[in-house]
C-alpha atoms as a PDB file:
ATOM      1  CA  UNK A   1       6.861 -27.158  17.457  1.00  0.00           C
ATOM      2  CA  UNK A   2       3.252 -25.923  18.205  1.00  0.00           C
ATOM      3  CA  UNK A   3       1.884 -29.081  18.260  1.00  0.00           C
ATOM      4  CA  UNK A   4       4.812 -30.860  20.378  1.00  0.00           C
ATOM      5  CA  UNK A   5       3.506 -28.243  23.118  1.00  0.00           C
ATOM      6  CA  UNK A   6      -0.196 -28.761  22.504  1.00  0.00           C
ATOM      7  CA  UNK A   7      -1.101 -25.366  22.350  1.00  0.00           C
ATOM      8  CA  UNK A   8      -2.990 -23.109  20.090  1.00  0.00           C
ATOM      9  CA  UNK A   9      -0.579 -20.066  18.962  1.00  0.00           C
ATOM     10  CA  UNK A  10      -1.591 -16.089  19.563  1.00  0.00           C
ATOM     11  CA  UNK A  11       1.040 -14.786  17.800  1.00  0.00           C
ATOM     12  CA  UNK A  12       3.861 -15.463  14.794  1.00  0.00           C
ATOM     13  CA  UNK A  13       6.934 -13.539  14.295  1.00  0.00           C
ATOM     14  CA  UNK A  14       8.348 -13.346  10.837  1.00  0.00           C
ATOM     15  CA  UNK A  15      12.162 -13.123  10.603  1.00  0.00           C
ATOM     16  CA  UNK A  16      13.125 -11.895   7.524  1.00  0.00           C
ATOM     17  CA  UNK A  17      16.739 -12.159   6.100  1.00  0.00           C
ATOM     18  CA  UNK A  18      19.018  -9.412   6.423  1.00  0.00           C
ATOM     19  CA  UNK A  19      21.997 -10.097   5.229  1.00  0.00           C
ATOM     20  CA  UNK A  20      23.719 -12.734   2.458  1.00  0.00           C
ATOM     21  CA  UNK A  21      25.599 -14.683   5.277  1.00  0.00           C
ATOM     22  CA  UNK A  22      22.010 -15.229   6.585  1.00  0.00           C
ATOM     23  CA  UNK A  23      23.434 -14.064  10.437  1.00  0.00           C
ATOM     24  CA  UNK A  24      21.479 -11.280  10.517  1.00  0.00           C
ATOM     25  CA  UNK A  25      17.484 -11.126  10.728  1.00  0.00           C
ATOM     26  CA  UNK A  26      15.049  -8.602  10.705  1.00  0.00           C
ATOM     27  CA  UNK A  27      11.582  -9.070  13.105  1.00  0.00           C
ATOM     28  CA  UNK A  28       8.679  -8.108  10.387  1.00  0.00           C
ATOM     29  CA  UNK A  29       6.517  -5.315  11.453  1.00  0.00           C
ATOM     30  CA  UNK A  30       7.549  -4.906  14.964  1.00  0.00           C
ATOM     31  CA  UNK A  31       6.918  -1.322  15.657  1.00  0.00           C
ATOM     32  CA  UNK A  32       6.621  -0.818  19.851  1.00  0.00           C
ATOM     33  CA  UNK A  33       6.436   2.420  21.907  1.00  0.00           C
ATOM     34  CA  UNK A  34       8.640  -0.085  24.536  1.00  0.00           C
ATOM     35  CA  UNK A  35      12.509   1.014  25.528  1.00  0.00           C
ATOM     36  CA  UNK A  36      14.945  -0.985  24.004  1.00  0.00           C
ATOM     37  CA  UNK A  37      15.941  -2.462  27.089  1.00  0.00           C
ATOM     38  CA  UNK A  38      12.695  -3.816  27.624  1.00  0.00           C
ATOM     39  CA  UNK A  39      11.991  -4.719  23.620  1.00  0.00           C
ATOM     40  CA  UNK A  40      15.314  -7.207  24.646  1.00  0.00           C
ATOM     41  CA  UNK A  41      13.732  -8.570  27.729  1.00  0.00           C
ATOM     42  CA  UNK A  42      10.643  -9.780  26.234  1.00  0.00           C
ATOM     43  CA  UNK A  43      11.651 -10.687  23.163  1.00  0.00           C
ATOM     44  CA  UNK A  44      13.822 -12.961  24.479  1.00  0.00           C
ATOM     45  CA  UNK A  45      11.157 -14.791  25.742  1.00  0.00           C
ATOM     46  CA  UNK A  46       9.993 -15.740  22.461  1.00  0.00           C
ATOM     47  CA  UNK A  47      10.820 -19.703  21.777  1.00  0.00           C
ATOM     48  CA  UNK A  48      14.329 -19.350  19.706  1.00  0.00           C
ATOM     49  CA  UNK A  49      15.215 -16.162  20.553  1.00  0.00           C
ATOM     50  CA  UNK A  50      16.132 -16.582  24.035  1.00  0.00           C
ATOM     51  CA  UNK A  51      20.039 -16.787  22.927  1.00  0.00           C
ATOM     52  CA  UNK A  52      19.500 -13.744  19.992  1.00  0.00           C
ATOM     53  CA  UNK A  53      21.596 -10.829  20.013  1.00  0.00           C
ATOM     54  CA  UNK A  54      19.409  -7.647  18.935  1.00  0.00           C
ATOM     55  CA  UNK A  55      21.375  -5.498  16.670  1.00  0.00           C
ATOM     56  CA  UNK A  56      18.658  -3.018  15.953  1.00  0.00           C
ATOM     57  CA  UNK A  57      15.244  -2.450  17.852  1.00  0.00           C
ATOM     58  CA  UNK A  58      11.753  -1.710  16.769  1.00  0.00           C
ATOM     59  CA  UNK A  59      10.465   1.967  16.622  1.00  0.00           C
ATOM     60  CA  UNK A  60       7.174   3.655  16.082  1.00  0.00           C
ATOM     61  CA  UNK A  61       6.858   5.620  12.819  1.00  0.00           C
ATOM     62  CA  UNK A  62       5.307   8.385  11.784  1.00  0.00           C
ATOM     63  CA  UNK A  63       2.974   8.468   8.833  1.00  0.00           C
ATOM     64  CA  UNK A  64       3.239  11.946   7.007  1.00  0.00           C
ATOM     65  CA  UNK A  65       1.024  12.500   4.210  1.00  0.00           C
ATOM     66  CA  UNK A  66      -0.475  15.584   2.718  1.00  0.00           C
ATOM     67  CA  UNK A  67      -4.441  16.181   2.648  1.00  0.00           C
ATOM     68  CA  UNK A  68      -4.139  15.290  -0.977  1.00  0.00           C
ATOM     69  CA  UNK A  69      -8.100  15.000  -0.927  1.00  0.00           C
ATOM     70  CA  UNK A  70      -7.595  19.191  -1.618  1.00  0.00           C
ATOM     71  CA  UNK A  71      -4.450  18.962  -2.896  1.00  0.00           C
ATOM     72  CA  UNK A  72      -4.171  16.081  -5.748  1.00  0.00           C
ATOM     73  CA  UNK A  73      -5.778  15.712  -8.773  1.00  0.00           C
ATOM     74  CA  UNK A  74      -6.468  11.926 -10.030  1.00  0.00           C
ATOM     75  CA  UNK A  75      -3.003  11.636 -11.787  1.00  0.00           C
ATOM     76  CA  UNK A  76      -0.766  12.757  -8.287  1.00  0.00           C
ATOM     77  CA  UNK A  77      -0.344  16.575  -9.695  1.00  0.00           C
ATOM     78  CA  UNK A  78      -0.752  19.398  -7.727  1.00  0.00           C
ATOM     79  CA  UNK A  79      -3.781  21.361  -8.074  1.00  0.00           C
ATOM     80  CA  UNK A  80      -2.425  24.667  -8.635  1.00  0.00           C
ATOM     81  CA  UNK A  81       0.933  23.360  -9.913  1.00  0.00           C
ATOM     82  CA  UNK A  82       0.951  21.732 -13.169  1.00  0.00           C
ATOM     83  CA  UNK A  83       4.518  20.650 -13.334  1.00  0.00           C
ATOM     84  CA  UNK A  84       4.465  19.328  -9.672  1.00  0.00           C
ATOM     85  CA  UNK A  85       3.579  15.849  -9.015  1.00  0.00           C
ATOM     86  CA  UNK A  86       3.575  13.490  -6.226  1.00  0.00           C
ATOM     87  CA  UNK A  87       4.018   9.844  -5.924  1.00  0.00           C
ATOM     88  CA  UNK A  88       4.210   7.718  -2.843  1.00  0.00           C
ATOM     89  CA  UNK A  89       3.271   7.150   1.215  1.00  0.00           C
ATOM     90  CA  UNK A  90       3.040  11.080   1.269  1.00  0.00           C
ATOM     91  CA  UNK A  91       0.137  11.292  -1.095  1.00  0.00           C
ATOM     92  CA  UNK A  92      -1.739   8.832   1.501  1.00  0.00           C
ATOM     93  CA  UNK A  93      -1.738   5.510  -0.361  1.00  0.00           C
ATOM     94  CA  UNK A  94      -0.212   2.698   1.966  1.00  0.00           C
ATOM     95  CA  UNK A  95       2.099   0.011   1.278  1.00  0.00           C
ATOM     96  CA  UNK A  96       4.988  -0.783  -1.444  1.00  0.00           C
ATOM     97  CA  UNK A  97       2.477  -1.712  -4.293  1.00  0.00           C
ATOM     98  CA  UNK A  98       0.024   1.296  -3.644  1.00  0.00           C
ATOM     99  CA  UNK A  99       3.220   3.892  -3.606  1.00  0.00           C
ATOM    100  CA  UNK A 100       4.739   1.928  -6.746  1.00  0.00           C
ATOM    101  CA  UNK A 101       1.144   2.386  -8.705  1.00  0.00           C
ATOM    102  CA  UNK A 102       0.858   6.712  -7.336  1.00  0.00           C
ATOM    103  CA  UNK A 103       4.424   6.834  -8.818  1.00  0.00           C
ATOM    104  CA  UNK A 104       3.346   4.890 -12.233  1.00  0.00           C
ATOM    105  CA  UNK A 105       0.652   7.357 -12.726  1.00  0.00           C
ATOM    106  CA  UNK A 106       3.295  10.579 -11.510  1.00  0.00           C
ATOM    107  CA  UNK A 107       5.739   9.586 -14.120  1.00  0.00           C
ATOM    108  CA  UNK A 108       3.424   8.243 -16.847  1.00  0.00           C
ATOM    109  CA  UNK A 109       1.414  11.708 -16.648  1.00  0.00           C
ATOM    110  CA  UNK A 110       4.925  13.834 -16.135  1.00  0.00           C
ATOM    111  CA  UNK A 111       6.150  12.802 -18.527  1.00  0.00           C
ATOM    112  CA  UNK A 112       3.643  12.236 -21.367  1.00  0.00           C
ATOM    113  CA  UNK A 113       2.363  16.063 -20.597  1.00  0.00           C
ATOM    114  CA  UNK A 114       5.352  17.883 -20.289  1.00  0.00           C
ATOM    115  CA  UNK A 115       7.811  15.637 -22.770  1.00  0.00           C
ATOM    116  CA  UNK A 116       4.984  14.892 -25.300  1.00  0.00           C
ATOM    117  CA  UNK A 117       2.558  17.321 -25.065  1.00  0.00           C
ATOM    118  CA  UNK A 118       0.000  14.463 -24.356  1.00  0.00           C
ATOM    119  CA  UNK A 119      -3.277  14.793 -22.642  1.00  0.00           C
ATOM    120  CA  UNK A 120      -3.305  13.158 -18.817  1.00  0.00           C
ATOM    121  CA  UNK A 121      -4.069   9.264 -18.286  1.00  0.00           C
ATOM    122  CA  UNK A 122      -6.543   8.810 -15.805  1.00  0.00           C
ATOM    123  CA  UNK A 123      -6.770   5.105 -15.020  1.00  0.00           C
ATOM    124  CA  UNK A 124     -10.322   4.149 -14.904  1.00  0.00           C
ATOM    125  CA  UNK A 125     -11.806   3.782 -10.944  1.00  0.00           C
ATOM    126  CA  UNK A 126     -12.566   0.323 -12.121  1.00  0.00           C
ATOM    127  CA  UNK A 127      -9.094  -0.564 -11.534  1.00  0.00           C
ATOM    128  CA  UNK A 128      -7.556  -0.719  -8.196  1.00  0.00           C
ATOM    129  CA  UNK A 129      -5.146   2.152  -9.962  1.00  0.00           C
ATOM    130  CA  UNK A 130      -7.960   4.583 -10.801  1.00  0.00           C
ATOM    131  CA  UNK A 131      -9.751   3.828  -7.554  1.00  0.00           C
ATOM    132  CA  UNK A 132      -6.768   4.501  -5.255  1.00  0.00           C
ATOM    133  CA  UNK A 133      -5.947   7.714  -7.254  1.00  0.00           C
ATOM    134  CA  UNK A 134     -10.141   8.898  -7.103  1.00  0.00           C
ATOM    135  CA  UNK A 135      -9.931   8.156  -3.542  1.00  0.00           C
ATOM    136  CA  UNK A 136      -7.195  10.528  -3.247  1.00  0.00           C
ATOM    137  CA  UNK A 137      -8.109  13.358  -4.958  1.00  0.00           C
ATOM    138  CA  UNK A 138     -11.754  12.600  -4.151  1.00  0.00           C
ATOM    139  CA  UNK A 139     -12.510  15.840  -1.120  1.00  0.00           C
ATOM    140  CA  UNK A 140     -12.675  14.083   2.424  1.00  0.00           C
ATOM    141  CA  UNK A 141     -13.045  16.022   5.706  1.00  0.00           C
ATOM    142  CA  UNK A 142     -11.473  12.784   7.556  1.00  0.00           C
ATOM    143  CA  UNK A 143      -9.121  11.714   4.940  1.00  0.00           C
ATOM    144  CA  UNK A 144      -6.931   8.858   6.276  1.00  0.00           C
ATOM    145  CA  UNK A 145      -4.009   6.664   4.105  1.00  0.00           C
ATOM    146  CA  UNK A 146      -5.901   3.773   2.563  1.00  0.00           C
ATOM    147  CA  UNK A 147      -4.322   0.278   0.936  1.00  0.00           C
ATOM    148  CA  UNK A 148      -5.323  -1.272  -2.183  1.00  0.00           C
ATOM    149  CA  UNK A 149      -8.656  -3.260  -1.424  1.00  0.00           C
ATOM    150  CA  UNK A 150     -11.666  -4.339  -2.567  1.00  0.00           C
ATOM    151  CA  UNK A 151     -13.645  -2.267  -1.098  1.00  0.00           C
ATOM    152  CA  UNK A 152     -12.121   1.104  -2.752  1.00  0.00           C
ATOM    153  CA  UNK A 153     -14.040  -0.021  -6.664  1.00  0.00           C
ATOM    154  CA  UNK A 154     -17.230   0.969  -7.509  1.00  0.00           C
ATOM    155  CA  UNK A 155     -20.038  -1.974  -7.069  1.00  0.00           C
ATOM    156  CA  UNK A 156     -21.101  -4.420 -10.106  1.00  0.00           C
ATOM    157  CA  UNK A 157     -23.872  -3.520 -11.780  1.00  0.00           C
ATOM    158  CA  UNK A 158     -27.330  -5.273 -11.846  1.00  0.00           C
ATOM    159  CA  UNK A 159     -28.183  -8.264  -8.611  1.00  0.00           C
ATOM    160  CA  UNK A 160     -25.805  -8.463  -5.365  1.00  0.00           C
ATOM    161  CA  UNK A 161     -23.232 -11.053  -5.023  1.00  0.00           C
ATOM    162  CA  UNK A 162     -23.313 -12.216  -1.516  1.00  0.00           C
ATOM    163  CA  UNK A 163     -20.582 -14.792  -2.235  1.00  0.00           C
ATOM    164  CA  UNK A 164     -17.287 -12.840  -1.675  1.00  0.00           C
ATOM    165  CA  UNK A 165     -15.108 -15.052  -3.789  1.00  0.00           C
ATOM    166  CA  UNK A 166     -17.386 -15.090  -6.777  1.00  0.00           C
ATOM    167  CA  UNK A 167     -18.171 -10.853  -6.357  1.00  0.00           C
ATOM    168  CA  UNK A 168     -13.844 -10.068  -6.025  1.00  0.00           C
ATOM    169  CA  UNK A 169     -13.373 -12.569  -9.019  1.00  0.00           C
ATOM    170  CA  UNK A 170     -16.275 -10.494 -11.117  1.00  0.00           C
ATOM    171  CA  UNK A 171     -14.535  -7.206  -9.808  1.00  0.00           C
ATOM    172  CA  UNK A 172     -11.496  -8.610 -11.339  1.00  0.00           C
ATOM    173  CA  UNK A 173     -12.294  -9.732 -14.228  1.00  0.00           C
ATOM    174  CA  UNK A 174     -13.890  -6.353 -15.030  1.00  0.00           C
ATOM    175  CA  UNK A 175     -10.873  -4.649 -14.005  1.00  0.00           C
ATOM    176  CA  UNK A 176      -8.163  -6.441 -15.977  1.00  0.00           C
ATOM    177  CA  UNK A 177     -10.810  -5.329 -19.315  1.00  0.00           C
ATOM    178  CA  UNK A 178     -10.456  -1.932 -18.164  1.00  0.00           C
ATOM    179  CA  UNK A 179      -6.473  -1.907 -17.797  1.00  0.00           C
ATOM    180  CA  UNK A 180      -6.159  -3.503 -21.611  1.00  0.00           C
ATOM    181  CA  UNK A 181      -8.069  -0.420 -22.129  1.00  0.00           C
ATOM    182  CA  UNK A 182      -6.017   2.079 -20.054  1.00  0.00           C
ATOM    183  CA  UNK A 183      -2.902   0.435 -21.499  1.00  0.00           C
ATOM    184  CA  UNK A 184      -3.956   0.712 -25.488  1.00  0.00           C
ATOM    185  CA  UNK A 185      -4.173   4.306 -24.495  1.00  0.00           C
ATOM    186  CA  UNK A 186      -1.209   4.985 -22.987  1.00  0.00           C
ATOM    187  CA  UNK A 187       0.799   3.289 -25.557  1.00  0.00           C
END
């Protein structure tokens, strides 16, 4: 349809199933300060949805998190509380994989201390598990949510690799040996 109209687009919506009849669809990642009266108006305008009846409109949320920087150690528990742990959005990871990995770490550490009498796993910061749970509990005046990146792991060792795809591959690859690891010692 963008071609038929010879333009170049400047934005996509994503409409995501919503229901099993497939009558109902959600707009992806439309959060908007605007009134729901005028969230109608203009999306309406958008090719397709002129005719749409809006069931539900977009909102801004809030993310909450604690300063886990003071408050975390690298396996989600509290400081100060041994048998308190915390797993999710609130300990400032962001996104569905990032909270599913803080509440891996929670439960595998919850339960291996207080059910087994096990040390604490600490996934090594070579993994995007370890890093995200260092840069947690790693003090930080400005600490602010962070996703699972690149970016987060420690550099290679030895000569810079300027080529991105090569570098992430090598940070990868060095990463998946580390989780073997981290997994022959958890089970």
């Amino acid at each position: 349809m963008i071609q038929e109209l010879g333009k170049r687009p400047y934005a996509i919506v994503q409409l995501r199933q919503d229901d099993k009849q497939a009558s109902l669809y959600n707009m992806v990642g439309f959060q908007t300060n605007l009134k729901f009266k005028e969230q109608k108006r203009i999306f309406s305008k958008i090719p397709g949805l002129e005719q749409a009846e809006f069931v539900k409109y977009g909102v801004m949320h809030r993310n909450t998190y604690i300063n886990s920087s003071k408050l975390l150690d690298n396996t989600y528990n509290l400081k100060n509380t041994p048998n308190l742990y915390f797993a999710g959005q609130i300990t400032g990871v962001e996104g569905y994989v990032e909270s599913i990995s803080s509440g891996m770490v929670a439960a595998l550490n919850a339960s291996d201390v207080f059910w087994d009498g096990v040390k604490k796993h600490q996934f090594s910061e070579h993994t995007v598990i370890g890093a995200l749970a260092k840069y947690i509990s790693t003090p930080n005046e400005k600490f602010q949510p962070m996703n699972a990146n690149f970016g987060i792991l420690p550099e290679l060792e030895g000569k810079k690799i300027k080529d991105k795809k090569m570098r992430y591959e090598k940070l990868a690859k060095r990463s998946l040996g580390q989780n073997i690891a981290n997994m022959r010692e958890i089970c």
